[in-house]
Protein backbone atom coordinates (compact mmCIF):
# COMPACT_ATOMS: atom_id res chain seq x y z
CA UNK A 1 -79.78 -46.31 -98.57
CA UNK A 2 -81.22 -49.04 -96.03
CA UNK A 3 -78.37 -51.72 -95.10
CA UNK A 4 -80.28 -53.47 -92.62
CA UNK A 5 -81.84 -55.57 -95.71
CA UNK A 6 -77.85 -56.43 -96.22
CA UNK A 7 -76.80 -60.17 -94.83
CA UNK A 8 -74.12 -58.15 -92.90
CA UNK A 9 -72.55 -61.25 -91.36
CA UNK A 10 -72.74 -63.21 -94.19
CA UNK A 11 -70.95 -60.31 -95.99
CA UNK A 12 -68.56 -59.86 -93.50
CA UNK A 13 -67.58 -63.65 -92.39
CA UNK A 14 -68.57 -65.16 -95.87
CA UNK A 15 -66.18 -67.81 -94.44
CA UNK A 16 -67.30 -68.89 -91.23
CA UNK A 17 -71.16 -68.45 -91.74
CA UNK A 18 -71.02 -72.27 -91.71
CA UNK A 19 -68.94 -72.57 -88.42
CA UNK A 20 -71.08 -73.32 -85.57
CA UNK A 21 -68.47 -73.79 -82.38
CA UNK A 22 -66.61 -70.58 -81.18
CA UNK A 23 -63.37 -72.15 -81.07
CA UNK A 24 -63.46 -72.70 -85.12
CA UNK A 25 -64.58 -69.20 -85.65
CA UNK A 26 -61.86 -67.82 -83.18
CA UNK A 27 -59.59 -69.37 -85.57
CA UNK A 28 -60.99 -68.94 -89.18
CA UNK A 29 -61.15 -65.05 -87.78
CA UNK A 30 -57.65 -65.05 -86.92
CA UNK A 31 -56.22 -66.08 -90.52
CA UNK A 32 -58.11 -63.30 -91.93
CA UNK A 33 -55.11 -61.02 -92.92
CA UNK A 34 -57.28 -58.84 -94.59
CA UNK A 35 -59.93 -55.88 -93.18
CA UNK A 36 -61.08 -55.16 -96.78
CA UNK A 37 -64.89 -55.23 -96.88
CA UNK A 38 -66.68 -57.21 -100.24
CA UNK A 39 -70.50 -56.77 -99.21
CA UNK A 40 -73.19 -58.93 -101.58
CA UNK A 41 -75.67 -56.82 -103.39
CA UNK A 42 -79.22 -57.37 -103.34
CA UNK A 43 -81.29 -58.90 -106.03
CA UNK A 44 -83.39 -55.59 -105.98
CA UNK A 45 -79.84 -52.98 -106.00
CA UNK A 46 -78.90 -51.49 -108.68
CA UNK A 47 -75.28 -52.18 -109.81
CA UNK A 48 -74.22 -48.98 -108.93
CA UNK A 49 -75.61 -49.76 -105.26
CA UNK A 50 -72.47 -52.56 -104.53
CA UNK A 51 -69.97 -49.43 -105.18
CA UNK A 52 -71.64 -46.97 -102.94
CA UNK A 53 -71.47 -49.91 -99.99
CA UNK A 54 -68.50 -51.05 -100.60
CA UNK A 55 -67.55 -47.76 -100.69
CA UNK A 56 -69.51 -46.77 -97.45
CA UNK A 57 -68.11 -49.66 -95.20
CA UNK A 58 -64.16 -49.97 -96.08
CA UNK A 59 -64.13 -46.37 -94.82
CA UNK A 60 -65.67 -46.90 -91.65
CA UNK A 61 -63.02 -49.25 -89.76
CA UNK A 62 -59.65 -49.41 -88.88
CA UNK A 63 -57.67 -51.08 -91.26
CA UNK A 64 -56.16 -53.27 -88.93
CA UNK A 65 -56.08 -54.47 -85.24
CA UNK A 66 -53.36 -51.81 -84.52
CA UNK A 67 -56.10 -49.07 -84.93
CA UNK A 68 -58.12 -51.00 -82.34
CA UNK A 69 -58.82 -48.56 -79.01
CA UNK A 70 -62.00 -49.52 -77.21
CA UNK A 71 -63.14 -48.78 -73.86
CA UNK A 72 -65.18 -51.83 -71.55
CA UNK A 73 -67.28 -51.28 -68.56
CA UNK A 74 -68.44 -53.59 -66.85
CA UNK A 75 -70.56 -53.31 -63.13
CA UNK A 76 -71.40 -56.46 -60.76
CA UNK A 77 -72.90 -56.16 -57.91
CA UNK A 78 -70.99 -53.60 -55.85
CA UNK A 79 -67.77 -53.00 -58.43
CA UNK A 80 -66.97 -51.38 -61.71
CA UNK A 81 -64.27 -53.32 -63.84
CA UNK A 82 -62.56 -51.00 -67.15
CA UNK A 83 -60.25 -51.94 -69.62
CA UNK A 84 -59.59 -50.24 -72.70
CA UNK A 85 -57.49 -51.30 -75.91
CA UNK A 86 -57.68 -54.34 -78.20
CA UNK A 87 -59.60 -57.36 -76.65
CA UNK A 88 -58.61 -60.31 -78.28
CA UNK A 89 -61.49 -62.98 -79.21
CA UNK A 90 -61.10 -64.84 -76.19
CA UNK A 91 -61.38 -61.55 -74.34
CA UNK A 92 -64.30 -61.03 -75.65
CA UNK A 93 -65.54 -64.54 -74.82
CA UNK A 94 -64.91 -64.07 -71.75
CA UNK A 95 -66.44 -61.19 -71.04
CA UNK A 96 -69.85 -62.51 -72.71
CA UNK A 97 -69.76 -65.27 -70.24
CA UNK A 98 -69.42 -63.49 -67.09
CA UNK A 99 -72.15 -62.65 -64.73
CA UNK A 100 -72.18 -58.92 -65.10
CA UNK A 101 -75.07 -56.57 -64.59
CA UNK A 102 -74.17 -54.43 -67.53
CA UNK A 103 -71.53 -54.01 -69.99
CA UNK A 104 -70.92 -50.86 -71.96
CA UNK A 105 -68.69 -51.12 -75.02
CA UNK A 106 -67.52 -47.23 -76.12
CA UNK A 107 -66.03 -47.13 -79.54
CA UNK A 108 -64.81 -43.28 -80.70
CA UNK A 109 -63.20 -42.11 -83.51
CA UNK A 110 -60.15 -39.97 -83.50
CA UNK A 111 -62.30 -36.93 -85.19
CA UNK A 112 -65.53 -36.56 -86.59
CA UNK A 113 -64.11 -37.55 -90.24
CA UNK A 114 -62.25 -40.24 -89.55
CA UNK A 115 -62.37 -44.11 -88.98
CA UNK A 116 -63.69 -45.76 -86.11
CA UNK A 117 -61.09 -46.97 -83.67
CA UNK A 118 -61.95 -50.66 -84.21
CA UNK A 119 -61.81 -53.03 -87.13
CA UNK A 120 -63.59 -55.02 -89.05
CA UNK A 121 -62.82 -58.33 -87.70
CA UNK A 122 -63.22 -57.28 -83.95
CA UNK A 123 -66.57 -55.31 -84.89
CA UNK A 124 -68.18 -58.07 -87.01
CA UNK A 125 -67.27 -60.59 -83.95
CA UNK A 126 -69.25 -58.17 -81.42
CA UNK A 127 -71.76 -58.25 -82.89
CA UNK A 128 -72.07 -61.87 -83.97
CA UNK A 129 -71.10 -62.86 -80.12
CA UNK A 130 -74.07 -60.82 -78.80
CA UNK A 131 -76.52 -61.43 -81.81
CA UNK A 132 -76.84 -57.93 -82.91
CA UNK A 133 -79.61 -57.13 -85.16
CA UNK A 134 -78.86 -56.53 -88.57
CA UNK A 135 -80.48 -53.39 -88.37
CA UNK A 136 -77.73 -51.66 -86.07
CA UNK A 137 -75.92 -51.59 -89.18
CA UNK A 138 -77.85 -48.79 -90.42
CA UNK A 139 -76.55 -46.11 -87.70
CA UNK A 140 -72.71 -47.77 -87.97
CA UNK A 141 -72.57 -46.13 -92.04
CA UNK A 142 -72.78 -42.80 -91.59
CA UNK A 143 -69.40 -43.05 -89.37
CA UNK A 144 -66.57 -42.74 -91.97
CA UNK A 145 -64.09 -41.01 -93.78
CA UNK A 146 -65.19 -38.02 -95.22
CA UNK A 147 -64.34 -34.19 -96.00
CA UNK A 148 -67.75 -33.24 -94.95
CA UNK A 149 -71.09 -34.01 -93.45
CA UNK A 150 -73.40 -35.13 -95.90
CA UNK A 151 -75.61 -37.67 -93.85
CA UNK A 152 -77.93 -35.20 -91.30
CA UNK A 153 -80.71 -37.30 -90.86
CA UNK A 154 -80.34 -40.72 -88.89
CA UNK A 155 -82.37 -44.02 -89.65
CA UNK A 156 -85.48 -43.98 -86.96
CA UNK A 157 -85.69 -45.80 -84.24
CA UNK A 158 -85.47 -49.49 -83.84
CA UNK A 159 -86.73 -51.76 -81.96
CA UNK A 160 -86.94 -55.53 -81.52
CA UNK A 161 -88.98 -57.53 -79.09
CA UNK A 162 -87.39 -61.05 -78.77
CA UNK A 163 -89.36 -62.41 -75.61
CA UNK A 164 -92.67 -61.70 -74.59
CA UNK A 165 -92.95 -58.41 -72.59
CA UNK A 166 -93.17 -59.64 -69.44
CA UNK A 167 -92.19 -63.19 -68.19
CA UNK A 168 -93.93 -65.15 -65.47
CA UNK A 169 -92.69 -68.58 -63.89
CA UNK A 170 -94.00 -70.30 -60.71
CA UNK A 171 -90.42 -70.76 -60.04
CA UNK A 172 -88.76 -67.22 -60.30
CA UNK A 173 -89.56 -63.71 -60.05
CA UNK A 174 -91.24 -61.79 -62.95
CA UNK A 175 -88.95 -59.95 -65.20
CA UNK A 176 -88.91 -58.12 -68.51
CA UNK A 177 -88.25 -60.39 -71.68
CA UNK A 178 -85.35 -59.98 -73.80
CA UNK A 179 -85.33 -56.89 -76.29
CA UNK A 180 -83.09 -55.00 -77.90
CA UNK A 181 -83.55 -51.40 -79.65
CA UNK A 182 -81.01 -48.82 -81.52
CA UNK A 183 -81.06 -44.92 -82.38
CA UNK A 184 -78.92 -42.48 -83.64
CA UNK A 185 -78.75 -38.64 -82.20
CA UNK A 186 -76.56 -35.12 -82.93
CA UNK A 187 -75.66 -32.89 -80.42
CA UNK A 188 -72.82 -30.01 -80.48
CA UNK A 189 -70.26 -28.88 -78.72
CA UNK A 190 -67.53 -26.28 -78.69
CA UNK A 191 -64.72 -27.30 -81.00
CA UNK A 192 -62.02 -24.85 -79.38
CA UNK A 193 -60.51 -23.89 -82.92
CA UNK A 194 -58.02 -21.06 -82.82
CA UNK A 195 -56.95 -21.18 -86.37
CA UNK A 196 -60.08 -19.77 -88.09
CA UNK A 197 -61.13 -15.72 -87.89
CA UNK A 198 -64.34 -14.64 -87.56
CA UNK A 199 -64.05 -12.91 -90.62
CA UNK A 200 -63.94 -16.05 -92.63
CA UNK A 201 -67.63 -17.23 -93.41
CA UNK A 202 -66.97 -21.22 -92.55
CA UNK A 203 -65.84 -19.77 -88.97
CA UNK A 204 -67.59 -21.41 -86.29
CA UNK A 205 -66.80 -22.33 -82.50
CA UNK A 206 -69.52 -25.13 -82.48
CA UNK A 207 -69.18 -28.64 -84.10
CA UNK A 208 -72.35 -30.59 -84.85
CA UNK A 209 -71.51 -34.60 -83.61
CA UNK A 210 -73.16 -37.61 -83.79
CA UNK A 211 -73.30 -40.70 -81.21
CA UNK A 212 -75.30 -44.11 -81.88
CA UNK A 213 -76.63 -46.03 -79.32
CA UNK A 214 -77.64 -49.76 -79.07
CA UNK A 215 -79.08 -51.37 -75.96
CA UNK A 216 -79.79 -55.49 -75.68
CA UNK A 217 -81.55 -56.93 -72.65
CA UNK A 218 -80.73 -60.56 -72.32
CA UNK A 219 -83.28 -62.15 -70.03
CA UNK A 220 -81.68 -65.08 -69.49
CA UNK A 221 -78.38 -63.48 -67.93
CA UNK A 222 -80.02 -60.58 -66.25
CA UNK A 223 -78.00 -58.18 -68.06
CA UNK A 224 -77.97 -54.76 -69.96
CA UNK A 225 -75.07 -54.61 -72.93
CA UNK A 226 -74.47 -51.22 -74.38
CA UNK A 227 -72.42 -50.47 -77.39
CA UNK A 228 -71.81 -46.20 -77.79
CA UNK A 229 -70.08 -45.50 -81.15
CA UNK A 230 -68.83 -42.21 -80.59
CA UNK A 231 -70.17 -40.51 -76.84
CA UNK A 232 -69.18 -37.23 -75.96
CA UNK A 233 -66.93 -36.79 -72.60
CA UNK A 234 -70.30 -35.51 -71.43
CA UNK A 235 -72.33 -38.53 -71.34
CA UNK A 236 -69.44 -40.93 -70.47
CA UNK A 237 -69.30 -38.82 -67.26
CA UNK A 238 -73.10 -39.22 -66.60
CA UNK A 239 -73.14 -42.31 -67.25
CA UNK A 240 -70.17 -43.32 -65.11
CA UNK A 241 -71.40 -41.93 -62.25
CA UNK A 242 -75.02 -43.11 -62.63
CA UNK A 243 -73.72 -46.82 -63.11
CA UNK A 244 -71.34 -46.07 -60.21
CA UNK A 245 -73.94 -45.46 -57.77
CA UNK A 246 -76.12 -48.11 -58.82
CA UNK A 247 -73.33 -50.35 -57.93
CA UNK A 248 -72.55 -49.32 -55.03
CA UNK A 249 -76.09 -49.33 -53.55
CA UNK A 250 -76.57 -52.61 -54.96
CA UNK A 251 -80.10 -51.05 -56.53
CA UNK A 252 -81.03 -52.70 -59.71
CA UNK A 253 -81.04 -50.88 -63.21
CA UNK A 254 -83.78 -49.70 -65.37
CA UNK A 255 -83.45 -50.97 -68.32
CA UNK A 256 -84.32 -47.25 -69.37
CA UNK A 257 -82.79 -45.87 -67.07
CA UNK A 258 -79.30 -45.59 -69.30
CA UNK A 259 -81.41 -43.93 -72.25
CA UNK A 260 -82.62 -40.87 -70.00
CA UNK A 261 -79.32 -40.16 -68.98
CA UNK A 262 -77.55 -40.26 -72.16
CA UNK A 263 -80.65 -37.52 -74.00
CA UNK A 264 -80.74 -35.71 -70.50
CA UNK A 265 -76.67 -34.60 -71.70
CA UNK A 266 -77.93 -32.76 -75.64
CA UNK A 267 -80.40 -29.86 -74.27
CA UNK A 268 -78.16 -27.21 -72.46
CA UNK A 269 -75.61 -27.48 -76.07
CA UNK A 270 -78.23 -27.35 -77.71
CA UNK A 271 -79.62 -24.19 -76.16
CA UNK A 272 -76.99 -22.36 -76.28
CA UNK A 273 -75.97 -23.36 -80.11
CA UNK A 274 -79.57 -21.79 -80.62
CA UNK A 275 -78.37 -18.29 -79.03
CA UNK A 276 -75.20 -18.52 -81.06
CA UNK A 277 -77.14 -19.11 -83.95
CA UNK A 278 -79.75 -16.34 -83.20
CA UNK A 279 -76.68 -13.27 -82.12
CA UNK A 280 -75.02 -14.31 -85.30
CA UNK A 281 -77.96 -14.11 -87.48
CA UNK A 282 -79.31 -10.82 -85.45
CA UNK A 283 -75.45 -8.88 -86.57
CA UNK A 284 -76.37 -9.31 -90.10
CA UNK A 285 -79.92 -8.72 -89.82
CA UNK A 286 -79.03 -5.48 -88.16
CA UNK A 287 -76.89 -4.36 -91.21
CA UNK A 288 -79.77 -4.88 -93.24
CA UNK A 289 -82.52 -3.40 -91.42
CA UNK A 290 -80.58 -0.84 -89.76
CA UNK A 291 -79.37 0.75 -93.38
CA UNK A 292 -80.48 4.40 -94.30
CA UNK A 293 -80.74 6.27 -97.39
CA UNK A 294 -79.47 10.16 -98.01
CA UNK A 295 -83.09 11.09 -98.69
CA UNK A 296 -86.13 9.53 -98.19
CA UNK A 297 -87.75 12.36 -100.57
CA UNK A 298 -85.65 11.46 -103.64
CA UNK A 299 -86.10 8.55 -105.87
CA UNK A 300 -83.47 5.94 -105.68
CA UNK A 301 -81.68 7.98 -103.18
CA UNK A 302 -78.27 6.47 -102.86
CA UNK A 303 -78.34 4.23 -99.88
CA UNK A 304 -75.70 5.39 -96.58
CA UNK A 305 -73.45 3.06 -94.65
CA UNK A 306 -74.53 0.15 -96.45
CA UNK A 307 -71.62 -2.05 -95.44
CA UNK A 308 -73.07 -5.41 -96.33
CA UNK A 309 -70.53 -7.36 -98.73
CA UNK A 310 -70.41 -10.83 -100.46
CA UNK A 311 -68.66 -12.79 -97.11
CA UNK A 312 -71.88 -11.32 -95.13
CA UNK A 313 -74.14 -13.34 -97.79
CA UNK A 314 -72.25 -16.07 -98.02
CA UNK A 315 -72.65 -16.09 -94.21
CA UNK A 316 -76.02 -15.64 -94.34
CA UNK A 317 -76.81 -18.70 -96.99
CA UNK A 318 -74.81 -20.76 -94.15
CA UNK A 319 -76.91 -19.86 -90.87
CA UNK A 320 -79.76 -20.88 -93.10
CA UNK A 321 -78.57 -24.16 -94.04
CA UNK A 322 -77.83 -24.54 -90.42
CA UNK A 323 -81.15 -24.18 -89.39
CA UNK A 324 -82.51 -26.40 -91.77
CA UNK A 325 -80.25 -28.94 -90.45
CA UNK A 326 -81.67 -27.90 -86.98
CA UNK A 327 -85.05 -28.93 -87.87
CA UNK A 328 -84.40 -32.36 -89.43
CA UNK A 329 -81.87 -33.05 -85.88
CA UNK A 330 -84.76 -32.11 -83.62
CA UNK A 331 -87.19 -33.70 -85.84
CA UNK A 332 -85.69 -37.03 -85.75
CA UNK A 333 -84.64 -36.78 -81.55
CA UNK A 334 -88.27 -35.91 -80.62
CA UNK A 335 -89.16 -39.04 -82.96
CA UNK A 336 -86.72 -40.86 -80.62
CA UNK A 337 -87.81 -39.97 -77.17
CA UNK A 338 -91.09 -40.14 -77.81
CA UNK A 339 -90.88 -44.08 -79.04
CA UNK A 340 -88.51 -44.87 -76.14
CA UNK A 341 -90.66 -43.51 -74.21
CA UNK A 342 -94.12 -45.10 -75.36
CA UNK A 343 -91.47 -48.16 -74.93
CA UNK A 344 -90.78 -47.25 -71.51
CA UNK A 345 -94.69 -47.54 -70.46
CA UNK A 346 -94.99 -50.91 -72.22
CA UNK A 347 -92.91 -52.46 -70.25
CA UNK A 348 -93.30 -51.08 -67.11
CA UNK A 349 -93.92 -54.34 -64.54
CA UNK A 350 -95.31 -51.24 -62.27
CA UNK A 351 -96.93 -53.10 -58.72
CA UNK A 352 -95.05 -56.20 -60.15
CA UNK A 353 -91.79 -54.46 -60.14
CA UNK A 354 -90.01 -53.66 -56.11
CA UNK A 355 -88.49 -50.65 -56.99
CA UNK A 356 -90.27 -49.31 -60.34
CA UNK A 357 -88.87 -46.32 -61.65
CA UNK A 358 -90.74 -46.11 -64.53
CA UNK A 359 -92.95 -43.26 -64.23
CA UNK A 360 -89.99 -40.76 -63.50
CA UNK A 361 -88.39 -41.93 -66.59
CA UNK A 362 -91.37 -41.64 -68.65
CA UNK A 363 -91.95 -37.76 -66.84
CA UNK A 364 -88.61 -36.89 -67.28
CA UNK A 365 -88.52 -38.22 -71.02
CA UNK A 366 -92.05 -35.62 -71.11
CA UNK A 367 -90.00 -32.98 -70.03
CA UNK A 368 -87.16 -33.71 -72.88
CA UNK A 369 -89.73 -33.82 -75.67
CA UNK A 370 -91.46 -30.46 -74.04
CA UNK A 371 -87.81 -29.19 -74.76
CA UNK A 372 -87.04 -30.40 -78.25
CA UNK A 373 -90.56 -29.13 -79.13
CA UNK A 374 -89.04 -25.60 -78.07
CA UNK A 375 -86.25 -25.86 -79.94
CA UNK A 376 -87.69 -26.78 -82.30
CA UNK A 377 -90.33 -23.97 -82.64
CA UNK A 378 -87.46 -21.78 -82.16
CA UNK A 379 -85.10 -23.31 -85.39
CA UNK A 380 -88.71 -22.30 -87.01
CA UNK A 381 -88.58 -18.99 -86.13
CA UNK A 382 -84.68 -18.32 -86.40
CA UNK A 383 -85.06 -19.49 -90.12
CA UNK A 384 -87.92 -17.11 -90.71
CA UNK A 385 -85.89 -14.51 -89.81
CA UNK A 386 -83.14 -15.43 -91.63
CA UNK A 387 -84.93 -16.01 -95.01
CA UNK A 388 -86.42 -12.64 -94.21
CA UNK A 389 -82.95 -11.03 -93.72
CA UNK A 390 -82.28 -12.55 -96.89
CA UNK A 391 -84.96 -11.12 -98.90
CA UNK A 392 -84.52 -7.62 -97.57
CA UNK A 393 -80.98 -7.55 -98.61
CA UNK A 394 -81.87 -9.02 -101.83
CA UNK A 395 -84.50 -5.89 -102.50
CA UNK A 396 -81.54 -3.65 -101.01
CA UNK A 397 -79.01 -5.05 -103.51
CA UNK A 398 -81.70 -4.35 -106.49
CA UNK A 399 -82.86 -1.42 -104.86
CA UNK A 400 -78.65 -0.33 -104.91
CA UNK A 401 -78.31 -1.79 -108.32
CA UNK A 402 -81.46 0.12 -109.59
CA UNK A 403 -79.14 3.12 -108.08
CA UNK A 404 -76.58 2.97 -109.94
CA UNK A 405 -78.14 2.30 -112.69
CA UNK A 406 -80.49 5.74 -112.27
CA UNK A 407 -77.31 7.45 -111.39
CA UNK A 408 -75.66 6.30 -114.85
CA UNK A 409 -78.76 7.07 -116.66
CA UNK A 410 -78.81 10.74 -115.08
CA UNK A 411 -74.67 10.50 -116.19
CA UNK A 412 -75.31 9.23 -119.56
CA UNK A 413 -78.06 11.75 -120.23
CA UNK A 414 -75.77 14.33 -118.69
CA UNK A 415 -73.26 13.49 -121.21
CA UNK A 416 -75.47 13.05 -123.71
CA UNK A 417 -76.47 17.08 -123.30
CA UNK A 418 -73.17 17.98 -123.13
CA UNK A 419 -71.94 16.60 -126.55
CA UNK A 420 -75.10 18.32 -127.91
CA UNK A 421 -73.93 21.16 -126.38
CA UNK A 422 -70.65 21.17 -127.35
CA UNK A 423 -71.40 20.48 -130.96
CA UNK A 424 -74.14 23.65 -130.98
CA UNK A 425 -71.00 25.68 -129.79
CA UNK A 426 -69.01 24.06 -132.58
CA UNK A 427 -71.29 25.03 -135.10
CA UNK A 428 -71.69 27.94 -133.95
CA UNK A 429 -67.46 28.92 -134.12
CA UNK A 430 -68.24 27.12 -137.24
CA UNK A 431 -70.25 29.52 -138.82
CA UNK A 432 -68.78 32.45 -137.35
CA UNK A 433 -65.20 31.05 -138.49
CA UNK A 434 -66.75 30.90 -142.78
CA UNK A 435 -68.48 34.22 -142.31
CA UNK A 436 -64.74 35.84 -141.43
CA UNK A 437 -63.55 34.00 -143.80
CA UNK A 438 -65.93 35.08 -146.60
CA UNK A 439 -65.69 38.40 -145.45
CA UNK A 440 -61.50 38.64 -145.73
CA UNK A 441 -61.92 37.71 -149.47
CA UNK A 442 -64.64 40.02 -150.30
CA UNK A 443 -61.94 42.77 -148.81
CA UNK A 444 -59.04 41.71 -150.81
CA UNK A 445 -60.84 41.87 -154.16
CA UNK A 446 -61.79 45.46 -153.71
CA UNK A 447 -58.93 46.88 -154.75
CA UNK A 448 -58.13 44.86 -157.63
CA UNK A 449 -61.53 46.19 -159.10
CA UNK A 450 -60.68 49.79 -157.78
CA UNK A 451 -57.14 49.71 -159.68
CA UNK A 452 -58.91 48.42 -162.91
CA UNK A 453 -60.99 51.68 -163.52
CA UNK A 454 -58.29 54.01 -162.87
């Protein structure tokens, strides 16, 4: 379902969409006692599409400004200022008005199924302070409450071009015009779990994530505002230092620059998930392939050391769903990198621009989509194998069925010639038994004729 044709902050702040000064708003927000979520449906939605919002949305948040835990960075000139907690609206304010260079804004979640640690009130003011586009919505759904992943596929790319590409003025230096884009990404990680075997077919040590990212470039403050729902330790790191340097040297930032960092952090996960993937999927396939049978001379021989059983299938049907949920990951990152970077080019100032760094962003963004092409050839391949493993031990478990079912035929049969047997005996004592029988009389009434002609 697309929410970005949703009036999100008229859903949201039904009450204050008529509220023009801050200091109102501030206020109306504050008596909101409430974080439940009532969002308007559509002339063209079905009835049953208000449920599955409403639905979708009052799972997302906190449920109130307790659950609040948010991390600011913010970078001018040669310093880095952090804070982390629950801003209050005039925090928030203030931060909007001051003269930084960038501002990142990192909500998480306490796990992958559970709410995000801000609510609704302090969310829906973000994004009405910094005039988010209603499209952003569509990556902030699929982060909820849930007892399992049922969203694999992100909304594509957006973007939004609010100023002309470049601006030029007789009285100031040229610079890129205001724009603003979002995306959505997976990556993986180790989960460190200790309380699942490997015998049980849902065991695995990797955990398939998600992150959203939304960048706005205000032209008129010089600044870069980032909101991360979700990062991994990995790219906060990166990032950190990146931003920390840049400071310090007083150089000026890409405005692309953040984006290669944060897809620079998924390939060497990503990599090794594939080996994982491919030794787990190689075990099984060797107890398939490698199985033997007693004879290869005799028909339907019965198959030796065939120790494939039902957990091995079940694990099986999961590395293939896996994989299939490789492809449409992949898919949708090489979609992304290859529109940030076409985006990259466009506005690339190039002799206009001091310091351009464009054209190692756009190589390096190359190299990136060189590499989710790779992985992406190799999901291919991995599920070839693995629906080929499949079918073999499909045709192994009919050829073992077909087995047993010759070697109860050659039973049945077996019995069948044994009861004939058995009765041709039977008739046999039978006869034998009647032709005593009729001989014992025929003796005792020889005498009786003997005695009647003396």
């Amino acid at each position: 379902m697309c929410y970005s044709e949703k009036k999100s902050l008229e859903v949201l702040f039904d009450d204050t969409k008529a509220l023009e000064d801050d200091e109102l708003y501030e206020e109306s927000t504050r008596e909101r006692a409430s974080d439940e979520v009532t969002l308007d449906r559509p002339d063209w939605a079905a009835p049953s599409v208000d449920d599955d919002v409403n639905d979708t949305f009052s799972k997302t948040f906190a449920l109130s400004e307790k659950g609040n835990d948010i991390d600011i960075w913010r970078f001018r000139k040669d310093k880095m200022l952090n804070s982390s907690g629950s801003p209050a609206i005039k925090a928030v304010d203030s931060i909007y008005s001051s003269n930084d260079s960038v501002q990142l804004f990192l909500i998480g979640q306490k796990n992958s199924y559970a709410r995000l640690n801000i609510n609704i009130t302090l969310f829906g003011y973000l994004m009405h302070k910094y005039r988010v586009f209603e499209r952003f919505w569509d990556f902030v759904a699929p982060f909820s409450v849930k007892s399992r992943e049922s969203d694999i596929g992100h909304a594509p790319f957006r973007f939004h071009q609010s100023e002309p590409v470049v601006l030029e003025s007789l009285m100031t230096d040229v610079k890129l015009g205001s724009f603003e884009c979002a995306y959505g990404f997976r990556y993986v990680e180790l989960n460190n779990r200790t309380t699942q075997v490997e015998e049980d077919p849902d065991y695995d040590p990797w955990s398939v994530r998600q992150t959203t990212v939304y960048q706005q470039y205000d032209s008129a403050h010089d600044r870069n505002v980032f909101f991360l729902i979700c990062p991994s330790q990995r790219v906060k790191q990166a990032l950190k230092v990146a931003l920390t340097r840049r400071a310090e040297s007083n150089v000026p930032l890409n405005a692309f620059e953040m984006h290669r960092i944060v897809l620079c952090t998924l390939h060497d996960n990503w990599r090794a998930y594939l080996r994982s993937v491919e030794k787990e999927l190689a075990n099984l396939s060797d107890k398939v392939t490698l199985t033997q049978v007693r004879s290869e001379s005799e028909r339907l021989s019965p198959l030796m050391d065939f120790t494939v059983n039902f957990i091995d299938r079940q694990k099986l049907k999961l590395i293939e769903d896996k994989i299939l949920d490789l492809q449409i990951i992949f898919e949708s990152l090489q979609n992304t990198v290859a529109k940030m970077q076409r985006q990259c080019k466009v506005h690339c100032m190039a002799e206009r621009c001091k310091r351009c760094t464009c054209s190692s962003i756009v190589e390096e963004l190359e190299e990136q989509r060189h590499e989710i092409d790779v992985n992406l050839k190799k999901s291919e391949t991995l599920l070839k194998r693995a629906q080929g493993t499949a079918h073999l031990l499909s045709d192994l478990l009919d050829y073992e069925n077909a087995q047993i079912a010759h070697h109860n035929e050659v039973s049945l049969n077996k019995l069948v010639q044994e009861s004939k047997d058995e009765n041709s005996r039977m008739r046999l004592l039978t006869q034998e038994r009647s032709a005593r029988d009729a001989a014992g009389k025929t003796f005792q009434k020889l005498p009786t004729i003997c005695s009647n002609f003396v």
